[in-house]
C-alpha atoms as a PDB file:
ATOM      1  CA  UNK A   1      32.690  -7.573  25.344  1.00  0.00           C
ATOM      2  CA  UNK A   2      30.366  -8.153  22.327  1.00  0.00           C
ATOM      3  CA  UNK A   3      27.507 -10.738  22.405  1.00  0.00           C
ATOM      4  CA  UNK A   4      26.455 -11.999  19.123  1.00  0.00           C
ATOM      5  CA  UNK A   5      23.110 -12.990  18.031  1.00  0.00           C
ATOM      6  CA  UNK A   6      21.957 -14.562  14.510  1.00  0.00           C
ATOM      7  CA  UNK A   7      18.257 -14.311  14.246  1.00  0.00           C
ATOM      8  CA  UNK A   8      15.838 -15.070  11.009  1.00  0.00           C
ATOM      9  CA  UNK A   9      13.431 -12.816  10.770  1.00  0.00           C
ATOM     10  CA  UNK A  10      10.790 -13.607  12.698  1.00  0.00           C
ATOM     11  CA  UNK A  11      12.647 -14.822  15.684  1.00  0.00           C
ATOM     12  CA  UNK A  12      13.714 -10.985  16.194  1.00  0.00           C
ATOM     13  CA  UNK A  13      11.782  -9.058  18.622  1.00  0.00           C
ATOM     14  CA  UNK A  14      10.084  -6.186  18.361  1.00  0.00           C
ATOM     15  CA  UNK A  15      12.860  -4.360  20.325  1.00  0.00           C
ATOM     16  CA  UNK A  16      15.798  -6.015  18.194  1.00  0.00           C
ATOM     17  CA  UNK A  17      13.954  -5.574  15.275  1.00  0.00           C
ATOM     18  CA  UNK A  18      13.454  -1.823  15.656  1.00  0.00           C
ATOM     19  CA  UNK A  19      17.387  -1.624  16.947  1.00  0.00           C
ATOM     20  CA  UNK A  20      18.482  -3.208  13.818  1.00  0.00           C
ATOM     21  CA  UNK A  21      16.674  -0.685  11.277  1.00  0.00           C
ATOM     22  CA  UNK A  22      17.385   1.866  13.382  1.00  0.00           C
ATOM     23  CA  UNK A  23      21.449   1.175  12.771  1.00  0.00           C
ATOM     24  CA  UNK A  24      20.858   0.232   9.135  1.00  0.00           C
ATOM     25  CA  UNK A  25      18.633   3.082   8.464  1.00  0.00           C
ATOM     26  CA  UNK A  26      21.544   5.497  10.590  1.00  0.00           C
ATOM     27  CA  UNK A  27      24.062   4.592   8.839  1.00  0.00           C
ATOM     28  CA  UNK A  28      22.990   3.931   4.982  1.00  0.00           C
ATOM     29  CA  UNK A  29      19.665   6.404   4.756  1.00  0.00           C
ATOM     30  CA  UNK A  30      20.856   9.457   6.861  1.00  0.00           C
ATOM     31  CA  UNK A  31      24.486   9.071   7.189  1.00  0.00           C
ATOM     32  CA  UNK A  32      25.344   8.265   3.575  1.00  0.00           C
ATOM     33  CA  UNK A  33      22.326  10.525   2.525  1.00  0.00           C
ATOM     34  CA  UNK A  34      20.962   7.461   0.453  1.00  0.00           C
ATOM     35  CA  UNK A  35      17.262   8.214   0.188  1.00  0.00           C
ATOM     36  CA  UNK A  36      16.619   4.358  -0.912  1.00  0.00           C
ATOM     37  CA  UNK A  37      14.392   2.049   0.273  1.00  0.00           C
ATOM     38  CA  UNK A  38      16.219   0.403   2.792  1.00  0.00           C
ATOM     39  CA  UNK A  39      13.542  -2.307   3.694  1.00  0.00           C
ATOM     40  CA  UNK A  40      13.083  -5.395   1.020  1.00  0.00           C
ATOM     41  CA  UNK A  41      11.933  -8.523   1.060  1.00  0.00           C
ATOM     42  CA  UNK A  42      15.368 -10.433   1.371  1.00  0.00           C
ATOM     43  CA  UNK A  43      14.845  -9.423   5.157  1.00  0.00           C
ATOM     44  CA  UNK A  44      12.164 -11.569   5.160  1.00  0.00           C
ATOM     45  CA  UNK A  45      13.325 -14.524   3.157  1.00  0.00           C
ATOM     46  CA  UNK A  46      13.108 -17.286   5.573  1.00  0.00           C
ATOM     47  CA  UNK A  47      17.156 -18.668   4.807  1.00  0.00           C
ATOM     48  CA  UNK A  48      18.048 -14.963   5.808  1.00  0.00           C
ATOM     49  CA  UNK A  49      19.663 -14.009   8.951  1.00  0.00           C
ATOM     50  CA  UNK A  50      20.486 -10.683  10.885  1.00  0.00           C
ATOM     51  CA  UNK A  51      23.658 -10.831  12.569  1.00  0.00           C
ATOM     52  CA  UNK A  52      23.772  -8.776  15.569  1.00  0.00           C
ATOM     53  CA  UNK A  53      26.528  -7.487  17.766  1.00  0.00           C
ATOM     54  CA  UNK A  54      25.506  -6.182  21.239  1.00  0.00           C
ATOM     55  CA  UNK A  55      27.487  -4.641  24.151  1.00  0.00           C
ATOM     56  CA  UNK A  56      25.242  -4.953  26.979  1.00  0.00           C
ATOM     57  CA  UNK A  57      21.724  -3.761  25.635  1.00  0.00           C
ATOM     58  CA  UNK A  58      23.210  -1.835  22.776  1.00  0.00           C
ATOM     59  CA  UNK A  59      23.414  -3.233  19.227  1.00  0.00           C
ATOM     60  CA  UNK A  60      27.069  -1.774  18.110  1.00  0.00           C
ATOM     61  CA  UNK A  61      26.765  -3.569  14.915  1.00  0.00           C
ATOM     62  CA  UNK A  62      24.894  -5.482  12.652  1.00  0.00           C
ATOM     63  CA  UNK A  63      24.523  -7.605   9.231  1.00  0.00           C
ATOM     64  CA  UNK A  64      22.261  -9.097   6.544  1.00  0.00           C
ATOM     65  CA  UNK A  65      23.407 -13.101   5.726  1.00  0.00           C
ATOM     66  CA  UNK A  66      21.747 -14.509   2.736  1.00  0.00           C
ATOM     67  CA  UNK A  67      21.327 -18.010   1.581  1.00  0.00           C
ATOM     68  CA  UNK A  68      23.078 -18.994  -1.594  1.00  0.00           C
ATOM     69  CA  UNK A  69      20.913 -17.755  -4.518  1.00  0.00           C
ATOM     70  CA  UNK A  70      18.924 -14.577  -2.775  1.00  0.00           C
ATOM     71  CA  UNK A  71      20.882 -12.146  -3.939  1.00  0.00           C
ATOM     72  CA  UNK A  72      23.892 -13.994  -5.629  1.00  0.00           C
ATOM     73  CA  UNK A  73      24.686 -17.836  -6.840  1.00  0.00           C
ATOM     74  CA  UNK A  74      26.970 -17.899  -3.088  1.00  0.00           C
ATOM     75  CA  UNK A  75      25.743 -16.715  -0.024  1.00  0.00           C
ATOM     76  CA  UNK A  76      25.742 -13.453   0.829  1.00  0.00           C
ATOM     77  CA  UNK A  77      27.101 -10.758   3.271  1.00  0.00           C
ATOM     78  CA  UNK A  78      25.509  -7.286   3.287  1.00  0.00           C
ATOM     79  CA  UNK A  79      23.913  -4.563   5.247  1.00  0.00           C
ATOM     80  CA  UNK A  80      27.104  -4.137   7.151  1.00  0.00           C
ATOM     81  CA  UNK A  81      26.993  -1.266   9.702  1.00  0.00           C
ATOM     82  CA  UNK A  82      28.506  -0.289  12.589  1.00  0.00           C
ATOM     83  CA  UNK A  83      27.299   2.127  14.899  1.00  0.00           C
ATOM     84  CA  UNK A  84      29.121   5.375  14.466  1.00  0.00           C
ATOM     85  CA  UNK A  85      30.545   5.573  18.129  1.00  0.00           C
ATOM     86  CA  UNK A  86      32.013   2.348  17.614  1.00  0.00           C
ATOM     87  CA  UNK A  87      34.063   2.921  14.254  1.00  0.00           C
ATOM     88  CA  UNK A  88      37.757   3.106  14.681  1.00  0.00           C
ATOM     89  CA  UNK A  89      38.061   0.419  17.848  1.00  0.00           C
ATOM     90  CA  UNK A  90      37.776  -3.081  15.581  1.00  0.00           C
ATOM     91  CA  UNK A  91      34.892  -3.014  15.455  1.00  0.00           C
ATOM     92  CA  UNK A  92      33.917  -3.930  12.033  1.00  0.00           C
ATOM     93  CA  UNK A  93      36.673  -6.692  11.742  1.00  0.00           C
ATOM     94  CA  UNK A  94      34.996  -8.665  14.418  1.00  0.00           C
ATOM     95  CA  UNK A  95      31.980  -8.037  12.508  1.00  0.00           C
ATOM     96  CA  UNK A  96      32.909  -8.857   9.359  1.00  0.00           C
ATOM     97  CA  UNK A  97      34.958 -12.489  10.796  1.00  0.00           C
ATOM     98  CA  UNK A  98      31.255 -13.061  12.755  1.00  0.00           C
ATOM     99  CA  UNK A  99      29.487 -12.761   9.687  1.00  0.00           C
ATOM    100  CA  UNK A 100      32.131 -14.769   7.589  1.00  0.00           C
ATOM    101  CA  UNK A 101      31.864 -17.752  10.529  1.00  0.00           C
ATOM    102  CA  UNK A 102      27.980 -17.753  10.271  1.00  0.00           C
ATOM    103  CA  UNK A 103      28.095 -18.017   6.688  1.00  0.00           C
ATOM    104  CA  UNK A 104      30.194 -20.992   6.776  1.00  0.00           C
ATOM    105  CA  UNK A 105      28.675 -22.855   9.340  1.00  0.00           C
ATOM    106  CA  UNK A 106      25.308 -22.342   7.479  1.00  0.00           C
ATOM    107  CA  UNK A 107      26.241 -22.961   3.775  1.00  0.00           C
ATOM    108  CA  UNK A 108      29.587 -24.966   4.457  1.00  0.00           C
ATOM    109  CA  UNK A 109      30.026 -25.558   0.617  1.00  0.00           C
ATOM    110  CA  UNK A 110      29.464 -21.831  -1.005  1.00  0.00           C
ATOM    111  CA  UNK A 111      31.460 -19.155  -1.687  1.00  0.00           C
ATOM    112  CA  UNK A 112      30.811 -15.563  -0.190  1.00  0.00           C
ATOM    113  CA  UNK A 113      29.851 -12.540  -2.425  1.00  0.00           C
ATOM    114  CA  UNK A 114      29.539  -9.373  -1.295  1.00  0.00           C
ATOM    115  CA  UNK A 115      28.840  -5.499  -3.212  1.00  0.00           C
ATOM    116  CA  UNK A 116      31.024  -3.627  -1.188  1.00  0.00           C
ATOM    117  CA  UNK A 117      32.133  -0.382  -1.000  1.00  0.00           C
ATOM    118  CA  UNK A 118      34.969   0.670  -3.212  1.00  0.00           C
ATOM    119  CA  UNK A 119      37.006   2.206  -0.897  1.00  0.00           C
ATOM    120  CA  UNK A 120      36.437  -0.501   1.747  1.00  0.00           C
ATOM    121  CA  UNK A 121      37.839  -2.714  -0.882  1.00  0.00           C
ATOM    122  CA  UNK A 122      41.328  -3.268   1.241  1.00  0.00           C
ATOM    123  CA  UNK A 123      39.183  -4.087   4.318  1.00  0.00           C
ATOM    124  CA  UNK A 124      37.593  -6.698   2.723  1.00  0.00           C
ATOM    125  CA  UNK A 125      40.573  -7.791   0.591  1.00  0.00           C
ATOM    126  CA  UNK A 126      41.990  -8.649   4.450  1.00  0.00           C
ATOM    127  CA  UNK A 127      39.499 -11.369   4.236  1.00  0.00           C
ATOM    128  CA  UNK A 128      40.197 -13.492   1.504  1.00  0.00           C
ATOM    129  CA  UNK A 129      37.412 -11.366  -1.025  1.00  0.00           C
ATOM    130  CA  UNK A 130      38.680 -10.382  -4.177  1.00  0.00           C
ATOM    131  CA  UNK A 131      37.188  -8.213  -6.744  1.00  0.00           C
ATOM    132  CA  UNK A 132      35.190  -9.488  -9.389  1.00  0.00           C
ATOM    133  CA  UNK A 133      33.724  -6.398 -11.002  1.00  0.00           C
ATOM    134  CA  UNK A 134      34.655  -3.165 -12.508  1.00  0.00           C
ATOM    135  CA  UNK A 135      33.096  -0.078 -10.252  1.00  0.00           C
ATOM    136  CA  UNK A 136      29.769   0.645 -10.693  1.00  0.00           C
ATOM    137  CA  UNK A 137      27.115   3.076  -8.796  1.00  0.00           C
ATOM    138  CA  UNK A 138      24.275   2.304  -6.425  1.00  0.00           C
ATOM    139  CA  UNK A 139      22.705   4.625  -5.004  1.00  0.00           C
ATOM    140  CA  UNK A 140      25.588   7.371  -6.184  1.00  0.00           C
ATOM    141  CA  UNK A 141      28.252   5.368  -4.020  1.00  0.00           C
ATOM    142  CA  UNK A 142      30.821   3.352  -5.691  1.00  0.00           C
ATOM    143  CA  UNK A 143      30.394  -0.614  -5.449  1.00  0.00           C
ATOM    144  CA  UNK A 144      32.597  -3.374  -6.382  1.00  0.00           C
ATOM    145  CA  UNK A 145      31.441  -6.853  -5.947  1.00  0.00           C
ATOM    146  CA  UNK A 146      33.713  -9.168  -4.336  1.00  0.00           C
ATOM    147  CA  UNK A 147      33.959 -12.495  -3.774  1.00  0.00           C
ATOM    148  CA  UNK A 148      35.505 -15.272  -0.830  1.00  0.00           C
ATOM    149  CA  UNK A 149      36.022 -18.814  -2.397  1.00  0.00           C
ATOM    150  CA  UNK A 150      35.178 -21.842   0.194  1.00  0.00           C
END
């Protein structure tokens, strides 16, 4: 069973907050050999929140929700990771429906952008985002961004 926790910034404890980097920095820096800096200030931004999915002590998963207007006109859904031992159980669609939930509970009237992925495009498709760019690079990965009307 997964426990969820949404947390602004500086409601996060130490221990949380060095779980939490320590999955995002995992999975983007050293699995997807991104050197990138990893930390900004959108953490920080008091609107933000960082979802967290834990079984037991362990944080399995995690995600970045940002107000409408951080990072695009809607709110916002990134930093989506999933610890690796966790991939392949269903993991990441309770993650992603979490995330979706929080989003609309907090900002009830925006849409939902995200830049995902390319080829998690499907995945996210399976939630009501559709594409609303042509593929582009960050970071040498290919991006799309998406979008999930209200």
């Amino acid at each position: 069973m997964i426990s969820w926790q949404a947390k602004q910034f500086k409601e996060l404890t130490t221990n949380e907050l060095f779980e939490l980097l320590k999955l995002r920095v995992d999975v983007f820096v050293v699995e997807q050999n991104c050197a990138y800096p990893e930390l900004d200030e959108k953490d920080r931004h008091a609107e933000s929140r960082h979802l967290m999915g834990f079984k037991g002590d362990t944080l399995v998963a995690c995600a970045r929700l940002l107000a409408p207007g951080v990072s695009y006109p809607s709110a916002s859904i990134g930093r989506v990771a999933t610890k690796e031992d966790h991939r392949g159980s269903g993991m990441g669609k309770l993650l992603m429906a979490e995330a979706i939930s929080h989003c609309e509970s907090i900002w009830p009237t925006h849409a939902i952008e995200i830049g995902a992925q390319e080829y998690l495009k499907r995945f996210y498709e399976g939630f009501g985002f559709v594409s609303k760019s042509q593929m582009y690079l960050e970071d040498g990965i290919p991006h799309i961004d998406m979008k999930r009307a209200v």
